[in-house]
C-alpha atoms as a PDB file:
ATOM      1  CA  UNK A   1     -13.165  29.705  14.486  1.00  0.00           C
ATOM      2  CA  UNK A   2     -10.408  27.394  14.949  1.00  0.00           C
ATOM      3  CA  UNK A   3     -12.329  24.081  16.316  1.00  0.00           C
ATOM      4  CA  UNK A   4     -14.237  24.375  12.866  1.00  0.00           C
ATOM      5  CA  UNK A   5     -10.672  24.403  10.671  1.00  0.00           C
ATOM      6  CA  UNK A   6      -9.707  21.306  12.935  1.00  0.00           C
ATOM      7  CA  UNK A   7     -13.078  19.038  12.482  1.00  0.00           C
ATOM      8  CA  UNK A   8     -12.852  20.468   8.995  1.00  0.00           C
ATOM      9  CA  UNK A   9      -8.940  19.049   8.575  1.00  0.00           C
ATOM     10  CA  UNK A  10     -10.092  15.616  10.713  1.00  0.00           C
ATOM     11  CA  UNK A  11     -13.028  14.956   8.516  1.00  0.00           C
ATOM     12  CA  UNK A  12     -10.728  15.541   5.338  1.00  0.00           C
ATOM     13  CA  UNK A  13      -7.412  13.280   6.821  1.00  0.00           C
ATOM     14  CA  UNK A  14      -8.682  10.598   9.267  1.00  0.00           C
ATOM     15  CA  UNK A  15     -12.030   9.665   7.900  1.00  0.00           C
ATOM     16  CA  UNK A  16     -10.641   8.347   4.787  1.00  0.00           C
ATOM     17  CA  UNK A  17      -7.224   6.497   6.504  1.00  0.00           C
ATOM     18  CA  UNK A  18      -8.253   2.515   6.775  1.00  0.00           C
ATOM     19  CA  UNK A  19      -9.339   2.995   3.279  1.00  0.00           C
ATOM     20  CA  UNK A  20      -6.096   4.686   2.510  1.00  0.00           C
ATOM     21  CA  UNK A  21      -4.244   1.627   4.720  1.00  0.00           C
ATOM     22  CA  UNK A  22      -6.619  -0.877   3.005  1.00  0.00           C
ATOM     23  CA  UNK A  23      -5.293   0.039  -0.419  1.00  0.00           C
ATOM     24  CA  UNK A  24      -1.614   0.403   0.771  1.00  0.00           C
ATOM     25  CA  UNK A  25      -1.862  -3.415   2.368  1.00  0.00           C
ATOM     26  CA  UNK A  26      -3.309  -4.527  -0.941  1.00  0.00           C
ATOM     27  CA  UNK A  27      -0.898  -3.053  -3.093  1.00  0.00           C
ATOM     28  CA  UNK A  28       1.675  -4.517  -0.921  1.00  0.00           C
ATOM     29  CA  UNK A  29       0.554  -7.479  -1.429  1.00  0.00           C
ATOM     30  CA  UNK A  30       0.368  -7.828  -5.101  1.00  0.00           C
ATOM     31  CA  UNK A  31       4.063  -6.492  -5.277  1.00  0.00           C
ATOM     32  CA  UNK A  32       5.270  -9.231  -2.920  1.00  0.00           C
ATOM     33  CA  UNK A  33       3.683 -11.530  -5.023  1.00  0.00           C
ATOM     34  CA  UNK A  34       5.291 -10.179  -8.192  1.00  0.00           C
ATOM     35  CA  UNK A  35       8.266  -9.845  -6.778  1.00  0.00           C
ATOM     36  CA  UNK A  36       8.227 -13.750  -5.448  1.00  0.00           C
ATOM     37  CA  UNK A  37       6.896 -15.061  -8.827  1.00  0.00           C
ATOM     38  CA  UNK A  38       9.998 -12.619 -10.499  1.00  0.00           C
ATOM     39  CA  UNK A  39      12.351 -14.309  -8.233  1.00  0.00           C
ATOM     40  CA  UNK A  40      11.258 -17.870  -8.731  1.00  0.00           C
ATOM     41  CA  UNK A  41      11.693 -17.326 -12.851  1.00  0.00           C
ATOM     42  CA  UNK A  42      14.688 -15.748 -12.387  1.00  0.00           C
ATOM     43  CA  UNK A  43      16.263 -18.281 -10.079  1.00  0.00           C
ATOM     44  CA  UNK A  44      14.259 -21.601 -12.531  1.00  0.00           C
ATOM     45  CA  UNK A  45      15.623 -19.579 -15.638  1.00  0.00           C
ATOM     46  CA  UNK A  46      19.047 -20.186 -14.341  1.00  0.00           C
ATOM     47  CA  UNK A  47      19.958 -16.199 -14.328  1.00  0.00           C
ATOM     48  CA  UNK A  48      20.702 -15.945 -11.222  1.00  0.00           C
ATOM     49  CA  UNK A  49      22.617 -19.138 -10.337  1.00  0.00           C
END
């Protein structure tokens, strides 16, 4: 039966997604903050200018 393969595919790709988003935010996060404390030694260090 096809409308089991779909709730089947829906409860495997969408029920998990704002956990999936939650993670993506978070790791977004900590890389923007690495990336900002990289660029502030880099341009204190005198490497860049």
């Amino acid at each position: 039966m096809k409308t089991q393969q779909i709730s089947n595919w829906d409860k495997m790709v969408h029920a998990p997604f704002r956990k999936v988003v939650k993670f993506d935010l978070i790791c977004m996060a900590i890389g923007a903050m690495m990336g900002i404390g990289a660029g502030a030694y880099l341009a204190t260090s005198g490497i860049l200018g």
